[in-house]
Protein backbone atom coordinates (compact mmCIF):
# COMPACT_ATOMS: atom_id res chain seq x y z
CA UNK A 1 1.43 11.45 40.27
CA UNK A 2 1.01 9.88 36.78
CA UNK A 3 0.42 11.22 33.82
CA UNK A 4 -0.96 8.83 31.08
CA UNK A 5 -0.55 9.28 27.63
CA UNK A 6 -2.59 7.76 24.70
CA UNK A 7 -2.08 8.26 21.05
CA UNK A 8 -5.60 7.21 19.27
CA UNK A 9 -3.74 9.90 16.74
CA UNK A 10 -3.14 8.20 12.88
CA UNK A 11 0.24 8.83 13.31
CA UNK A 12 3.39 7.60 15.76
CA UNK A 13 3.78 10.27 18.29
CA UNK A 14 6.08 10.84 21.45
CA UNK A 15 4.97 13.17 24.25
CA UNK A 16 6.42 15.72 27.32
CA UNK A 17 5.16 17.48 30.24
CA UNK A 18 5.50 21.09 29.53
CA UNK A 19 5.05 24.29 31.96
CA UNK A 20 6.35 28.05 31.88
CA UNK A 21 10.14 27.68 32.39
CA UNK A 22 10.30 23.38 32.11
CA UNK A 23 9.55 20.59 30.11
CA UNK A 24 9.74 17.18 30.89
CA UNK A 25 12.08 14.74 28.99
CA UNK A 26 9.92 12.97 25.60
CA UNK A 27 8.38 9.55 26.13
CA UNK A 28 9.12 7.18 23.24
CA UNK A 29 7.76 7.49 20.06
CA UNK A 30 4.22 5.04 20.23
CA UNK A 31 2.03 4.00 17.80
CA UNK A 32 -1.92 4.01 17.49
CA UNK A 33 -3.81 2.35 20.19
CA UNK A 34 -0.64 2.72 22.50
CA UNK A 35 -0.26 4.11 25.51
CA UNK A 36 2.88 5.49 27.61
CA UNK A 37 2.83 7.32 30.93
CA UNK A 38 5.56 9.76 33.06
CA UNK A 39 5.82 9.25 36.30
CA UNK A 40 5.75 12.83 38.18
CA UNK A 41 8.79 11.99 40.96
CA UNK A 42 11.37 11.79 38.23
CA UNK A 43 10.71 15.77 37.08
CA UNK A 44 11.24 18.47 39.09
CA UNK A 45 7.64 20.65 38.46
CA UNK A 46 6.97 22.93 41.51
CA UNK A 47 3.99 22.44 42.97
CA UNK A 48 1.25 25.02 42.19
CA UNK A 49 2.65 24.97 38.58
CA UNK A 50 0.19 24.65 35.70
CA UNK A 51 1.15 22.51 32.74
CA UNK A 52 -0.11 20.75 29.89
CA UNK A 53 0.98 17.78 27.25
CA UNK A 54 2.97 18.70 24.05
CA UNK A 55 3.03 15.65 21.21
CA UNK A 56 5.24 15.35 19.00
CA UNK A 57 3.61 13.99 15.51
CA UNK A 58 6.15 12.11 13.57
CA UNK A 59 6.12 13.83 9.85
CA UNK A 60 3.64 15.98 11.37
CA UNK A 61 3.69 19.41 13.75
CA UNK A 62 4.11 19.93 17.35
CA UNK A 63 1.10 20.08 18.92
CA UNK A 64 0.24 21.50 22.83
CA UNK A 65 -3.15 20.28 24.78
CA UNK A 66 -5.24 23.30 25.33
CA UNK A 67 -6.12 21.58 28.61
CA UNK A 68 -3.83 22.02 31.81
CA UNK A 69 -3.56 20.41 35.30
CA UNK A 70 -2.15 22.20 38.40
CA UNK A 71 0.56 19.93 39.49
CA UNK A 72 -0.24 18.31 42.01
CA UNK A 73 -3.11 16.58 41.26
CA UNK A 74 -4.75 12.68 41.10
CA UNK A 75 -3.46 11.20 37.66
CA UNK A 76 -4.31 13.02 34.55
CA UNK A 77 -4.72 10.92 30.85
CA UNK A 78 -4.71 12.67 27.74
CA UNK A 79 -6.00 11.08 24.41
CA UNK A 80 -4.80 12.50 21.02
CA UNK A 81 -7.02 12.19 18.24
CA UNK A 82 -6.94 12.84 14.91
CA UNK A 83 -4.54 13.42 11.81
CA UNK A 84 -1.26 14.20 11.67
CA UNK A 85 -1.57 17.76 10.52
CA UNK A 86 -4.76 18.33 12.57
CA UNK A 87 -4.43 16.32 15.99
CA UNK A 88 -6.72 17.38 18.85
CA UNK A 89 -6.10 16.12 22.71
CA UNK A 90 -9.10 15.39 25.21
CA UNK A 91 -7.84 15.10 29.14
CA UNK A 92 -9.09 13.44 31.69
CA UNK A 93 -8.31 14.85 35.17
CA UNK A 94 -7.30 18.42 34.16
CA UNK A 95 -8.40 21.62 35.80
């Protein structure tokens, strides 16, 4: 499974898969209108497991999706919007 990334955010962001007890390794850092995805094989989520997206907002705050996916599923994209203190995701494909 895929899980798609795009950063419609005003500032540079890099992003993970996170769940209780793992995380994903960070994509690189993208810029507006970019997009960047993690392929599912290379991280070892059980299956069942809900997770969601963190970002990470250069000169800004972490920031985690309120939306989650049960892993496995068909490919998920989130979108992050918004400013760099006060980004806001949208998914596509979550539960």
């Amino acid at each position: 499974m895929i899980v798609v990334f795009v950063n419609n955010c005003v500032a540079d962001s890099s992003f993970s898969i996170q769940w209780n007890g793992g995380q994903s390794n960070r994509t690189a850092v993208i810029q507006y209108g970019q997009s960047v995805s993690i392929d599912t094989s290379t991280v070892n989520i059980p299956n069942g497991t809900s997770c969601w997206a963190r970002a990470y907002v250069q000169t800004g705050p972490n920031h985690d999706s309120s939306d989650n996916f049960t892993f496995p599923t068909n490919e998920v994209t989130y979108t992050l919007t918004g400013g760099v203190d006060d980004p806001e995701f949208s998914c596509s494909g979550c539960n």
